[in-house]
PDB file of N, CA and C in Angstrom:
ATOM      1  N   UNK A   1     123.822 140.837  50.466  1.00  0.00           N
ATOM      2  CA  UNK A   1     123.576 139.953  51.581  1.00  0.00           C
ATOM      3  C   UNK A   1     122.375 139.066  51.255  1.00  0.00           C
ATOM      4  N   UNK A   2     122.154 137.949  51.398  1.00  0.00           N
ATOM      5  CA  UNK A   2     121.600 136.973  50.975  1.00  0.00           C
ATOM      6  C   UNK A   2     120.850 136.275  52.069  1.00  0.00           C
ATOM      7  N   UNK A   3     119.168 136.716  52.274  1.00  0.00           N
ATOM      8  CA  UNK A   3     118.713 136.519  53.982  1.00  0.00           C
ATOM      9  C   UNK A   3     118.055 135.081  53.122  1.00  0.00           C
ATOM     10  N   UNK A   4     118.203 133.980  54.044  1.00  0.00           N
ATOM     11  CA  UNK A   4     117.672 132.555  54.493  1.00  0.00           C
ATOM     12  C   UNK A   4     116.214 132.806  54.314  1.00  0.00           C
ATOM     13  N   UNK A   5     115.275 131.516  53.335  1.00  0.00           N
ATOM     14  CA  UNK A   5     113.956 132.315  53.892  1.00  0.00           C
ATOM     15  C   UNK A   5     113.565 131.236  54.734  1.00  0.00           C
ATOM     16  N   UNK A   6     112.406 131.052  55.517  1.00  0.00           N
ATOM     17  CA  UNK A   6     112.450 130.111  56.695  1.00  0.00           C
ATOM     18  C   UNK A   6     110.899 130.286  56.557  1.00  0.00           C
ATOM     19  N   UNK A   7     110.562 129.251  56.568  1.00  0.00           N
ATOM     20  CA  UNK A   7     108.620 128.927  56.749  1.00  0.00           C
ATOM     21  C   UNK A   7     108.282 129.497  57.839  1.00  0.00           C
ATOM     22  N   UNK A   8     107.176 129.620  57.497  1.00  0.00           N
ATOM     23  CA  UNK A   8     106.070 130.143  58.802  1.00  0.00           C
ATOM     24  C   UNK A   8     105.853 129.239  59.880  1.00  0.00           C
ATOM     25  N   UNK A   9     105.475 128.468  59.273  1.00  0.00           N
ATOM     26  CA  UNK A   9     105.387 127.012  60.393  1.00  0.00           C
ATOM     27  C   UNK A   9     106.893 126.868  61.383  1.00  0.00           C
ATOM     28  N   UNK A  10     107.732 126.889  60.601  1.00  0.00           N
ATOM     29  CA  UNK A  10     108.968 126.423  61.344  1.00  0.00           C
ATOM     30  C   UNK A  10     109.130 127.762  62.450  1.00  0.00           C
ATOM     31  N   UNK A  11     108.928 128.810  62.197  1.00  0.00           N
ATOM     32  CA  UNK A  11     108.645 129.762  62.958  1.00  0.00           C
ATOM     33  C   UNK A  11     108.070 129.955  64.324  1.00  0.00           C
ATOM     34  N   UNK A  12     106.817 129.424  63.908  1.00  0.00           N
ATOM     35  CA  UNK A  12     105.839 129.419  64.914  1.00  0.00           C
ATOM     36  C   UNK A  12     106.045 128.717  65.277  1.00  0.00           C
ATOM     37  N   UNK A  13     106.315 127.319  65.204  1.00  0.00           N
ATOM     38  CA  UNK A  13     106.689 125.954  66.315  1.00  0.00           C
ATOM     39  C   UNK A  13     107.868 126.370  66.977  1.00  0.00           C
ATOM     40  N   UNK A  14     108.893 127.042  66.468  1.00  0.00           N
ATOM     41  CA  UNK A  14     109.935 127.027  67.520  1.00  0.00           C
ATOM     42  C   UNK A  14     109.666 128.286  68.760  1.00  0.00           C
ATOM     43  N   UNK A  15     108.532 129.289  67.834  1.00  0.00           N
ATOM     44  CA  UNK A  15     108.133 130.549  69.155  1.00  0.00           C
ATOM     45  C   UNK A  15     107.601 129.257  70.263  1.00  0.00           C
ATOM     46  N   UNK A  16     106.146 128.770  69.696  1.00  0.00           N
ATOM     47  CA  UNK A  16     105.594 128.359  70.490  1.00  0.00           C
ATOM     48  C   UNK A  16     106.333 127.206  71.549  1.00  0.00           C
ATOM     49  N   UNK A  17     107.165 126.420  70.964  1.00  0.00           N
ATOM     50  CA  UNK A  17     108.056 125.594  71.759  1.00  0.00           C
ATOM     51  C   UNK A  17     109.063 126.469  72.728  1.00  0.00           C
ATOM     52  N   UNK A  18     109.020 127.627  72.916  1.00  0.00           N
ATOM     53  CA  UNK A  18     109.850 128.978  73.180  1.00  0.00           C
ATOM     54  C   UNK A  18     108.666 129.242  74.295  1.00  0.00           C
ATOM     55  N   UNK A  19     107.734 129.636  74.151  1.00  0.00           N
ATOM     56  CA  UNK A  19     106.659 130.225  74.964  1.00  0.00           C
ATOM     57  C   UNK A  19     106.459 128.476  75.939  1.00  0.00           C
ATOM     58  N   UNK A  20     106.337 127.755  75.456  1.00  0.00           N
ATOM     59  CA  UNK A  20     105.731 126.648  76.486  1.00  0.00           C
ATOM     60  C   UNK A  20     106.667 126.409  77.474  1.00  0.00           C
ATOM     61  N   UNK A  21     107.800 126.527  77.139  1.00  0.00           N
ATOM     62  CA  UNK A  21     109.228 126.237  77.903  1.00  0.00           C
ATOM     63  C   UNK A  21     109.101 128.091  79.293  1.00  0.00           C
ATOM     64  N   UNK A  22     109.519 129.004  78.093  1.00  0.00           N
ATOM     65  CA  UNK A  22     108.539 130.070  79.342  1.00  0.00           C
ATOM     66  C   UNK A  22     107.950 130.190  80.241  1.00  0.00           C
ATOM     67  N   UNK A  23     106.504 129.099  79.856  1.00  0.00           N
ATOM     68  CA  UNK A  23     105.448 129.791  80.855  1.00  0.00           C
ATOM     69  C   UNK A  23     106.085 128.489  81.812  1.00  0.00           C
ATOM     70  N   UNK A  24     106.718 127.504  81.689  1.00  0.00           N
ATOM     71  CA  UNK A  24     106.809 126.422  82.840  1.00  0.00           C
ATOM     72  C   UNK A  24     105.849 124.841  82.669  1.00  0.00           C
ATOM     73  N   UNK A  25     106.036 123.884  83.347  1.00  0.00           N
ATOM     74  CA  UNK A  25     105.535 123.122  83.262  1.00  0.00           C
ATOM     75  C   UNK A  25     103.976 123.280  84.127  1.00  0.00           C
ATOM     76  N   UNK A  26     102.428 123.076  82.447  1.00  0.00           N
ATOM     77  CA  UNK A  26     101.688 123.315  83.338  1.00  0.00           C
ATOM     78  C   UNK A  26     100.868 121.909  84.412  1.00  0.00           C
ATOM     79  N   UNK A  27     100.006 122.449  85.404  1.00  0.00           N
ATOM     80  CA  UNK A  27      99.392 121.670  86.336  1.00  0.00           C
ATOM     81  C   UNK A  27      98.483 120.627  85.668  1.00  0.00           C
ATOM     82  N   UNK A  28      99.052 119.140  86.135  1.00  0.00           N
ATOM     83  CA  UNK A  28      98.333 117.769  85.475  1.00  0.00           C
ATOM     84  C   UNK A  28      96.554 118.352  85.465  1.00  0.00           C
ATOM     85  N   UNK A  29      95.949 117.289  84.850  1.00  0.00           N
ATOM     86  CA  UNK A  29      94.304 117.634  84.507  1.00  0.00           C
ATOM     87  C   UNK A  29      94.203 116.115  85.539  1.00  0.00           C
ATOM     88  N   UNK A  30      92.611 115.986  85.928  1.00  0.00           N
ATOM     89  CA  UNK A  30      92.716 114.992  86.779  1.00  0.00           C
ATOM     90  C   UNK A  30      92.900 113.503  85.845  1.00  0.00           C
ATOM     91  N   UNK A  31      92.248 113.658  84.559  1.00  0.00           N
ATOM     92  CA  UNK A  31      92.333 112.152  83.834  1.00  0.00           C
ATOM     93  C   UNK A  31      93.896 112.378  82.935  1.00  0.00           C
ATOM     94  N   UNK A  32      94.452 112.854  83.734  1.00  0.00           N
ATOM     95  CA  UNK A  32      96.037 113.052  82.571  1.00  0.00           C
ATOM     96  C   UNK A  32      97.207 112.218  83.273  1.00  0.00           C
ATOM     97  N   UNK A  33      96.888 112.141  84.814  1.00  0.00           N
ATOM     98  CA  UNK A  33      97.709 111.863  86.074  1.00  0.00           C
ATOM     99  C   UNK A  33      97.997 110.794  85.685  1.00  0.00           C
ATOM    100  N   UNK A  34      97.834 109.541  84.891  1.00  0.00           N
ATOM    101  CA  UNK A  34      97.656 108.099  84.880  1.00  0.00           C
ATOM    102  C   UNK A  34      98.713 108.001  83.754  1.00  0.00           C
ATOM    103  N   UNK A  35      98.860 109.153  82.886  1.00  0.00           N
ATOM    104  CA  UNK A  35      99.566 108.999  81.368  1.00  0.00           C
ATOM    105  C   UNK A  35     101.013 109.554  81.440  1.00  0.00           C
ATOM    106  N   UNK A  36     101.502 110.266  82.540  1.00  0.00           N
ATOM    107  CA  UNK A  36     102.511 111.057  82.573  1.00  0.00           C
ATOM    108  C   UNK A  36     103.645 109.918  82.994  1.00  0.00           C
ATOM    109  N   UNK A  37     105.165 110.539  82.181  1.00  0.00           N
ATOM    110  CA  UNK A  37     106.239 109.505  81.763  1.00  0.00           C
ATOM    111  C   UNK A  37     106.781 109.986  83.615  1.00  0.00           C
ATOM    112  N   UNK A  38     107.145 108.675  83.557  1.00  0.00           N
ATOM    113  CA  UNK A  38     108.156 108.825  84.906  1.00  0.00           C
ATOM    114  C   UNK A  38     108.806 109.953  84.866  1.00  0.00           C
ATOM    115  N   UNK A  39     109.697 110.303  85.849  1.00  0.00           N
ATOM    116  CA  UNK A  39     111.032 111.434  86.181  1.00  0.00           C
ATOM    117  C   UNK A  39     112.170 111.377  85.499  1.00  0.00           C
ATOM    118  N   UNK A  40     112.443 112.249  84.595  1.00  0.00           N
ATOM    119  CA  UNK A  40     113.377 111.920  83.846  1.00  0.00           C
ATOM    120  C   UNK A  40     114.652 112.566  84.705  1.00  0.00           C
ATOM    121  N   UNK A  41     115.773 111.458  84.410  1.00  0.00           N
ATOM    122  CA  UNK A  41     117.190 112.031  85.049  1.00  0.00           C
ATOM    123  C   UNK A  41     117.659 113.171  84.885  1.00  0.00           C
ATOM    124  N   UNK A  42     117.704 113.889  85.567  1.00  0.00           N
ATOM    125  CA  UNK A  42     118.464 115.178  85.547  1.00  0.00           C
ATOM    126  C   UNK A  42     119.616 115.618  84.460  1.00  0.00           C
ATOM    127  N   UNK A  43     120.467 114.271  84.842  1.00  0.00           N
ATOM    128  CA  UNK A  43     121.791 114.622  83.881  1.00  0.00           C
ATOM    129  C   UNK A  43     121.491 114.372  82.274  1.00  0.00           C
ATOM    130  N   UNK A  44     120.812 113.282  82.292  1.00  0.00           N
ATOM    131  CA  UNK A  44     120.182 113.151  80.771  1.00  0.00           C
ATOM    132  C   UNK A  44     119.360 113.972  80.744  1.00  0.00           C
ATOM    133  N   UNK A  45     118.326 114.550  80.784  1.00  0.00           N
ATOM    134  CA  UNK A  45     117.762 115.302  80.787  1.00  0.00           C
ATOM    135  C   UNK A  45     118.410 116.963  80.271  1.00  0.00           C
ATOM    136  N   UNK A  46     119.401 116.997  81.393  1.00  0.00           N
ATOM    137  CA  UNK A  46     120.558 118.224  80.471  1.00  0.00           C
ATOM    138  C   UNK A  46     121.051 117.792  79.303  1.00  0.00           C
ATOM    139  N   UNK A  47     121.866 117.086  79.085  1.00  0.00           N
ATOM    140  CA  UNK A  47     122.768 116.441  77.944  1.00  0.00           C
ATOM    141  C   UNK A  47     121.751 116.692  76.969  1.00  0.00           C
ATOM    142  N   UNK A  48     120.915 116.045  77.202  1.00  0.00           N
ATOM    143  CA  UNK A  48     119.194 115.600  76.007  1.00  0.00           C
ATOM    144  C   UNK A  48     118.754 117.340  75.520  1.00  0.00           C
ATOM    145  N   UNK A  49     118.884 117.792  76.193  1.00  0.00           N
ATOM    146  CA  UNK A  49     118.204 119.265  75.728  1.00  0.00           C
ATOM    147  C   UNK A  49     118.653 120.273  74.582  1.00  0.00           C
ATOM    148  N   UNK A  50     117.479 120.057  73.845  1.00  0.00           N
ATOM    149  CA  UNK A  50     117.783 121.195  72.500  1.00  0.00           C
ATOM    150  C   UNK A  50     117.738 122.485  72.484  1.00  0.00           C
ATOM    151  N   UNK A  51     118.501 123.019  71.875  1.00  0.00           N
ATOM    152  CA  UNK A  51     119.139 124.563  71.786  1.00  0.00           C
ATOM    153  C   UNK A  51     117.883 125.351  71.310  1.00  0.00           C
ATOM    154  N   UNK A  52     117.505 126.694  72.111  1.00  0.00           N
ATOM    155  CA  UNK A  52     116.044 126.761  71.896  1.00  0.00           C
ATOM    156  C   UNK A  52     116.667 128.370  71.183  1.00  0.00           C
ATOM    157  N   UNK A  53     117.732 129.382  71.552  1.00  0.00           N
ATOM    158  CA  UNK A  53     117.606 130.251  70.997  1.00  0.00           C
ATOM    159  C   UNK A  53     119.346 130.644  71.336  1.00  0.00           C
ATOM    160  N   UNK A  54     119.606 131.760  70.553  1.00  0.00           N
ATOM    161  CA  UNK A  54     121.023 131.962  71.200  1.00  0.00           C
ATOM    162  C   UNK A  54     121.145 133.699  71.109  1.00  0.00           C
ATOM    163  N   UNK A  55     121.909 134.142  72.486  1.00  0.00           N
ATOM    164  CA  UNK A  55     121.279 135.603  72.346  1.00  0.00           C
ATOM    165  C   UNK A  55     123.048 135.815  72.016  1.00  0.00           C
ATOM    166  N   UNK A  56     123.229 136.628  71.161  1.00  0.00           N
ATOM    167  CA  UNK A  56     124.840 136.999  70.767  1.00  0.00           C
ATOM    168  C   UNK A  56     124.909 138.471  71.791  1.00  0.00           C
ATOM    169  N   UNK A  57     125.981 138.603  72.772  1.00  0.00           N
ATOM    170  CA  UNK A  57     126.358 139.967  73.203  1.00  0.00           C
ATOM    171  C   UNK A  57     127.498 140.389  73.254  1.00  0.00           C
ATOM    172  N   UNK A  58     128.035 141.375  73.573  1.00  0.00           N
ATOM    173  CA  UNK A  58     129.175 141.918  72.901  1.00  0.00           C
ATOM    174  C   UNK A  58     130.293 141.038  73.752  1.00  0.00           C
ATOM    175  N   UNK A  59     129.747 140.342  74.647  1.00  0.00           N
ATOM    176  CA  UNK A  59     131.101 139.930  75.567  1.00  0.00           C
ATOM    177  C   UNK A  59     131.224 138.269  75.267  1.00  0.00           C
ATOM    178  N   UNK A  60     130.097 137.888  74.635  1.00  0.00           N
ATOM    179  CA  UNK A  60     130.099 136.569  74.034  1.00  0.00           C
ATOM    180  C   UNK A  60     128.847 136.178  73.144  1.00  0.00           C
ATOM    181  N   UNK A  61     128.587 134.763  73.118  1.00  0.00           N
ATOM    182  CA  UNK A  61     127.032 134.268  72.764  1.00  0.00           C
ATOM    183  C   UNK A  61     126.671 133.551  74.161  1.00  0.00           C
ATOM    184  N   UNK A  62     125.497 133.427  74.413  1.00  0.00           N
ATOM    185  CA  UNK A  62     124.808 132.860  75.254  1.00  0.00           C
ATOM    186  C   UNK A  62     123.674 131.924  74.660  1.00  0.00           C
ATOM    187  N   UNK A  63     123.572 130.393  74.741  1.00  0.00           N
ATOM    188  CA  UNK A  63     122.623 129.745  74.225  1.00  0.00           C
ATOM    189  C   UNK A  63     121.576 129.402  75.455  1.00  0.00           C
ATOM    190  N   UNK A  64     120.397 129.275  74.797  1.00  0.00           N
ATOM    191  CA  UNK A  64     119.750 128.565  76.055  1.00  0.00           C
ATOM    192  C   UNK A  64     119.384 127.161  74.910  1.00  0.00           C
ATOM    193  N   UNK A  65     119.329 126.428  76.096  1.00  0.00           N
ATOM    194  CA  UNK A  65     118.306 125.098  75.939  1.00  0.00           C
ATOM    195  C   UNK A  65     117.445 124.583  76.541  1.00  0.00           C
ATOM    196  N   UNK A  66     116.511 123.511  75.881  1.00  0.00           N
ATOM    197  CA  UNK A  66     115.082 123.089  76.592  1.00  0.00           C
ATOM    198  C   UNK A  66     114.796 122.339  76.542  1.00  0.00           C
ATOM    199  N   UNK A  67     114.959 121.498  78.289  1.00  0.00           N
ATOM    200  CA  UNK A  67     114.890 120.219  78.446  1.00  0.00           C
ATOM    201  C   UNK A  67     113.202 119.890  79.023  1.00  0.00           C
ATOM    202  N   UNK A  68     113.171 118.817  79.407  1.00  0.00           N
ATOM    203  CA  UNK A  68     111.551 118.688  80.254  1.00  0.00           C
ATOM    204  C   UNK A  68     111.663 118.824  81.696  1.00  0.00           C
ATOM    205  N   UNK A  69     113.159 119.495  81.986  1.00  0.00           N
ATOM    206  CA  UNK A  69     112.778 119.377  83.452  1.00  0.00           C
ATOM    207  C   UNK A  69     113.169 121.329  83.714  1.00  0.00           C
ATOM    208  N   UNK A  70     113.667 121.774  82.664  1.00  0.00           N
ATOM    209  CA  UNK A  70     113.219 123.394  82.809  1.00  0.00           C
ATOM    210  C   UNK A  70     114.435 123.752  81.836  1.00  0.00           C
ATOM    211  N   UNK A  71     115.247 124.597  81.665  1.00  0.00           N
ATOM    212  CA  UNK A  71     116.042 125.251  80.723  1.00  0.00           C
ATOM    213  C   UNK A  71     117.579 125.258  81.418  1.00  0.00           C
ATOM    214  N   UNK A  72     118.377 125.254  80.071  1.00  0.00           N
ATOM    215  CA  UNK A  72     120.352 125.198  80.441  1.00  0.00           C
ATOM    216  C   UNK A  72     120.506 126.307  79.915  1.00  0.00           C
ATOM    217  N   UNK A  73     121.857 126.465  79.977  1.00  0.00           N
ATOM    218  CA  UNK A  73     122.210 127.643  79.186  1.00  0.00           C
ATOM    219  C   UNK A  73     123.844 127.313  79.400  1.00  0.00           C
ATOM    220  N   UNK A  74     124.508 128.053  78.131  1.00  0.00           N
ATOM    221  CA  UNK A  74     125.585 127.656  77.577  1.00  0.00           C
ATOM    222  C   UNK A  74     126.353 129.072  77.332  1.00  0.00           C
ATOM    223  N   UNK A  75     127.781 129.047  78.322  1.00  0.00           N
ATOM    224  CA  UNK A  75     128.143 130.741  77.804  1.00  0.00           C
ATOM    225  C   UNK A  75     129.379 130.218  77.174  1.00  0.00           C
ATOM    226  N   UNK A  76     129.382 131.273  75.988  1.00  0.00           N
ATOM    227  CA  UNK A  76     130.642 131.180  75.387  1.00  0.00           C
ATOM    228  C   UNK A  76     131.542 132.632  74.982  1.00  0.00           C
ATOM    229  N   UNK A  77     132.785 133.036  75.466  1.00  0.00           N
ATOM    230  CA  UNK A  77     133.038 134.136  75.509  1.00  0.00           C
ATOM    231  C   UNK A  77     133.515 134.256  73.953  1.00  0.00           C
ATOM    232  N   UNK A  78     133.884 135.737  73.718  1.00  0.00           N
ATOM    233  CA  UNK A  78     134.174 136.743  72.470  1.00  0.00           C
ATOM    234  C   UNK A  78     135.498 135.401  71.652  1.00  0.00           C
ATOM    235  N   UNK A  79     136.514 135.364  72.514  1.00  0.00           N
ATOM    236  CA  UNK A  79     137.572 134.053  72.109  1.00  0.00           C
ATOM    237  C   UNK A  79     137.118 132.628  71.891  1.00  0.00           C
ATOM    238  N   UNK A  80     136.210 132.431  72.057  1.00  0.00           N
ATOM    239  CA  UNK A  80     135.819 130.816  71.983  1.00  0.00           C
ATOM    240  C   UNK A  80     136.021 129.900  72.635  1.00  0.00           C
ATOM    241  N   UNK A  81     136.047 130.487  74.114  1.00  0.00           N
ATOM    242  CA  UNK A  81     136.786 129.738  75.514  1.00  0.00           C
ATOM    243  C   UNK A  81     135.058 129.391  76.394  1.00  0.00           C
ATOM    244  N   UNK A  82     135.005 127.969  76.312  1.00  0.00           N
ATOM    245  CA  UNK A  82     133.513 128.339  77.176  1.00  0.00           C
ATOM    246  C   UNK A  82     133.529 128.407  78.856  1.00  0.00           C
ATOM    247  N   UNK A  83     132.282 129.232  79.114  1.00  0.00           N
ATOM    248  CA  UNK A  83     132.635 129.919  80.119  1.00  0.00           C
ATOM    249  C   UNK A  83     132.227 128.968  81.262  1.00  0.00           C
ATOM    250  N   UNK A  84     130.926 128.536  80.878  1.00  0.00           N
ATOM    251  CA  UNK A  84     129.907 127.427  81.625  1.00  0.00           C
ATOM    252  C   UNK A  84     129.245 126.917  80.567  1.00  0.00           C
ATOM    253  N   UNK A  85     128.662 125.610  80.739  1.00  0.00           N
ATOM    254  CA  UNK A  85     128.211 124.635  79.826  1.00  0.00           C
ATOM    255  C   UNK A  85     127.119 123.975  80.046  1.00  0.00           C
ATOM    256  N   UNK A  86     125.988 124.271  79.702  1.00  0.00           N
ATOM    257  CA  UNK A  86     124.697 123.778  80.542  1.00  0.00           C
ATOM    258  C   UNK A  86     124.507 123.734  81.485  1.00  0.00           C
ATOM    259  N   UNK A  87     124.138 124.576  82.158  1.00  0.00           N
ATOM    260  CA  UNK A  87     123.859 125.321  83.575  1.00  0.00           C
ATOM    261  C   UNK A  87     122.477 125.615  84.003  1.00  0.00           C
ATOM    262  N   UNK A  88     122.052 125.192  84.921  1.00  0.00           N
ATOM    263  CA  UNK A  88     120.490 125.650  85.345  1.00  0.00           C
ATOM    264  C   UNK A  88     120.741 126.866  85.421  1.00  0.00           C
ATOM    265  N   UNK A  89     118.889 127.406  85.529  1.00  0.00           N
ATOM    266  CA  UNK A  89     118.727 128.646  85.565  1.00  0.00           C
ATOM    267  C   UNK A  89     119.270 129.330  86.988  1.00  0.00           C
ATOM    268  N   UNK A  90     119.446 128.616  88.304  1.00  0.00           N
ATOM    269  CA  UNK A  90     119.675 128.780  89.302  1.00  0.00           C
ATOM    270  C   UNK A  90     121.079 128.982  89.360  1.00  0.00           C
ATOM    271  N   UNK A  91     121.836 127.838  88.962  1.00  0.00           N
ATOM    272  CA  UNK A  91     123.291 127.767  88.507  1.00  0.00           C
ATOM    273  C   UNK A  91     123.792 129.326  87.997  1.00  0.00           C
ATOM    274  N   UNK A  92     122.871 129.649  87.188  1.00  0.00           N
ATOM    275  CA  UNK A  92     123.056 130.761  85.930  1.00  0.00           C
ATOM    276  C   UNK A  92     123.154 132.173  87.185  1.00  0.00           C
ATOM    277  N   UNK A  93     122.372 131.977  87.688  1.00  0.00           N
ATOM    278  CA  UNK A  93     122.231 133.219  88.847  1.00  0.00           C
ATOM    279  C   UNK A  93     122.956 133.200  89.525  1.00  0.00           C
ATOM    280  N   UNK A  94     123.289 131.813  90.187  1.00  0.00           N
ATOM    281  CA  UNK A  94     124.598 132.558  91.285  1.00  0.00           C
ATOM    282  C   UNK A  94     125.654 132.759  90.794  1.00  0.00           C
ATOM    283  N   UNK A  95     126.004 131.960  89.640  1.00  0.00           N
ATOM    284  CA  UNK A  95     127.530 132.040  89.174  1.00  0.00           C
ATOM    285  C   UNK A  95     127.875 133.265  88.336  1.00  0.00           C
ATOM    286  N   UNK A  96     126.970 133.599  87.644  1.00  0.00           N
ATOM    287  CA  UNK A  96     126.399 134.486  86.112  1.00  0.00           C
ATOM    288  C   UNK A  96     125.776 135.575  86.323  1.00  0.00           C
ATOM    289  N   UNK A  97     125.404 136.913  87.538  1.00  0.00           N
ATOM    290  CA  UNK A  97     124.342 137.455  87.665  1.00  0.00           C
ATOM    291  C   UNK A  97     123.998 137.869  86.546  1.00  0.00           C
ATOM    292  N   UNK A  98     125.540 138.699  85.797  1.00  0.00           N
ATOM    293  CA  UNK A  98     125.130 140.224  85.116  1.00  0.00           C
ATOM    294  C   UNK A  98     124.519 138.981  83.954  1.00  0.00           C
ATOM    295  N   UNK A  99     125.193 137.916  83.385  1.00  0.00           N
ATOM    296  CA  UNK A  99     124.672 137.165  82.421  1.00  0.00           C
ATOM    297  C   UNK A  99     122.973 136.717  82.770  1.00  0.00           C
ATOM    298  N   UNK A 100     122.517 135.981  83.572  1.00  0.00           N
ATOM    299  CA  UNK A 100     121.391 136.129  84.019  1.00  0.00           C
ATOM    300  C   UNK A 100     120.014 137.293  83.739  1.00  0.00           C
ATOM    301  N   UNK A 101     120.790 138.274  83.845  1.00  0.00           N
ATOM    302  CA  UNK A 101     119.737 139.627  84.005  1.00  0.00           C
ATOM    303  C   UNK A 101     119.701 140.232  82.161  1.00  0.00           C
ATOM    304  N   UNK A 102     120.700 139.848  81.446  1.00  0.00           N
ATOM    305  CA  UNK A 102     121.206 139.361  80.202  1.00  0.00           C
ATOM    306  C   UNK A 102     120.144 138.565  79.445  1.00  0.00           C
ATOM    307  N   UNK A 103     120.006 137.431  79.532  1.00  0.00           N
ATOM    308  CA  UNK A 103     119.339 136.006  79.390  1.00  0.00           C
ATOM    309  C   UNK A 103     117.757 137.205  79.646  1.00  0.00           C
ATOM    310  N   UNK A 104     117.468 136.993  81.107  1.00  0.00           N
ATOM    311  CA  UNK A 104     115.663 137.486  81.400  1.00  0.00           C
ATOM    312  C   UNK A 104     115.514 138.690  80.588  1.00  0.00           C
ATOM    313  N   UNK A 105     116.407 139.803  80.243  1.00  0.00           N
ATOM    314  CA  UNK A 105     115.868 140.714  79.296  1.00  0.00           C
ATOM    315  C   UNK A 105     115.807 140.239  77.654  1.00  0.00           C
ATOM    316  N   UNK A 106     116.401 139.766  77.781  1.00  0.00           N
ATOM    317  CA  UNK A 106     116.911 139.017  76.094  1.00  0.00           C
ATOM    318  C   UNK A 106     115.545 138.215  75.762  1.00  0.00           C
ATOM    319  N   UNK A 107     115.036 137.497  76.593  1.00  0.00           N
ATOM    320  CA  UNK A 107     113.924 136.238  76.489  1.00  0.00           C
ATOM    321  C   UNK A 107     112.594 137.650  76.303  1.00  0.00           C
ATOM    322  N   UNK A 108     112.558 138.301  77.540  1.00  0.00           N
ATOM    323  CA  UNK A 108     111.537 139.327  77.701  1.00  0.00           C
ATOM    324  C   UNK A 108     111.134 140.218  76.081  1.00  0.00           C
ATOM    325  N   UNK A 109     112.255 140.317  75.653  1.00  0.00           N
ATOM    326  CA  UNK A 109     111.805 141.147  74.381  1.00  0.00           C
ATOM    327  C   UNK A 109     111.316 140.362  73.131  1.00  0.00           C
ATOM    328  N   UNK A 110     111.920 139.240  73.202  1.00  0.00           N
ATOM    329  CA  UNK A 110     111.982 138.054  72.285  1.00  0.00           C
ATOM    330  C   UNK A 110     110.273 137.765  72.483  1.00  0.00           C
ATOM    331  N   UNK A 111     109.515 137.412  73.439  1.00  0.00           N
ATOM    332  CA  UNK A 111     108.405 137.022  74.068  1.00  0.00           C
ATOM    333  C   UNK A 111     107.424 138.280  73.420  1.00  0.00           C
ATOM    334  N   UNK A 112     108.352 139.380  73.168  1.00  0.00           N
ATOM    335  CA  UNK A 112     106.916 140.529  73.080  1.00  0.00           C
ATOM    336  C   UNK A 112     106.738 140.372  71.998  1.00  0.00           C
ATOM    337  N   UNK A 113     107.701 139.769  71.019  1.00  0.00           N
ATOM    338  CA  UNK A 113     107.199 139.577  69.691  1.00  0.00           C
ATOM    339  C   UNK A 113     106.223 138.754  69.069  1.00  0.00           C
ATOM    340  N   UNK A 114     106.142 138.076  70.188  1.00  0.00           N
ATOM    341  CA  UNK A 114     105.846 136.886  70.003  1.00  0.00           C
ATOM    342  C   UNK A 114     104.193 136.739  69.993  1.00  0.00           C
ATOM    343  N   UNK A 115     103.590 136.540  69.460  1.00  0.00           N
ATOM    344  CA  UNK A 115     101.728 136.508  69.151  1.00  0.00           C
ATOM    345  C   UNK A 115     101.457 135.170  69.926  1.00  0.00           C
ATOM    346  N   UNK A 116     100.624 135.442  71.372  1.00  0.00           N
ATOM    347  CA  UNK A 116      99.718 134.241  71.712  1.00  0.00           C
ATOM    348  C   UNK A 116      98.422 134.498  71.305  1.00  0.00           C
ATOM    349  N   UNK A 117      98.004 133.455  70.877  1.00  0.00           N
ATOM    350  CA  UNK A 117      96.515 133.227  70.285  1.00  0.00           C
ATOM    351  C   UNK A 117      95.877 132.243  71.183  1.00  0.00           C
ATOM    352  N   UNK A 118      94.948 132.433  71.670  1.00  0.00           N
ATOM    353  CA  UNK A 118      93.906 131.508  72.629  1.00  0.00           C
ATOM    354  C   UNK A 118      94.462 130.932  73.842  1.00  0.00           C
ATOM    355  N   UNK A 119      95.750 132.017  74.219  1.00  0.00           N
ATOM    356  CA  UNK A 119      95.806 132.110  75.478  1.00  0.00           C
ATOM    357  C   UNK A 119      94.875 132.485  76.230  1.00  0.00           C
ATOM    358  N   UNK A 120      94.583 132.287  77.533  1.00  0.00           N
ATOM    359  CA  UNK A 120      93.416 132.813  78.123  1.00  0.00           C
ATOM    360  C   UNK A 120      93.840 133.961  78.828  1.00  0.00           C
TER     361      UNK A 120
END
């Protein structure tokens, strides 16, 4: 078996792009308020969003993605039939529970691996 080797850097930018998407969008600074991009469209905003991790389970894969207005997610069952297709996290809950509770443990363990440095 023949493992991929993958930089450190590329690593850590995609944890940390992983953790920022996590913790949420944080609260403007007062001299920042003046620089921030308008509201981005919702629907572009989905479409636009890159694939941040994909958790494989026995009943399918589940991708998430990460847009600037919070995270999609993409189910695809064991056959290759998709189930839902970029879906808010809200979406994900009512339609998706057991998938949902799936997704928050999946992220949760993923996160413990994960080293913050000069977090406060």
């Amino acid at each position: 078996m023949v493992v991929p080797r993958v930089s450190v850097q590329r690593v850590l930018a995609s944890s940390a792009a992983a953790v920022a998407l996590l913790l949420g969008p944080q609260p403007a600074t007062a001299g920042n308020d003046a620089q921030q991009p308008a509201k981005r469209d919702p629907a572009v905003d989905r479409a636009a969003a890159r694939a941040i991790v994909h958790l494989d389970t026995r009943s399918g894969r589940i991708t998430v993605f990460a847009g600037e207005l919070g995270r999609y997610f993409s189910i695809v069952g064991t056959d290759g039939q998709v189930v839902a297709e970029r879906i808010s996290a809200d979406e994900l809950a009512a339609s998706h529970p057991e998938v949902a509770i799936v997704v928050d443990h999946g992220m949760a363990i993923q996160m413990a691996d994960v080293e913050l440095t000069g977090a406060p």
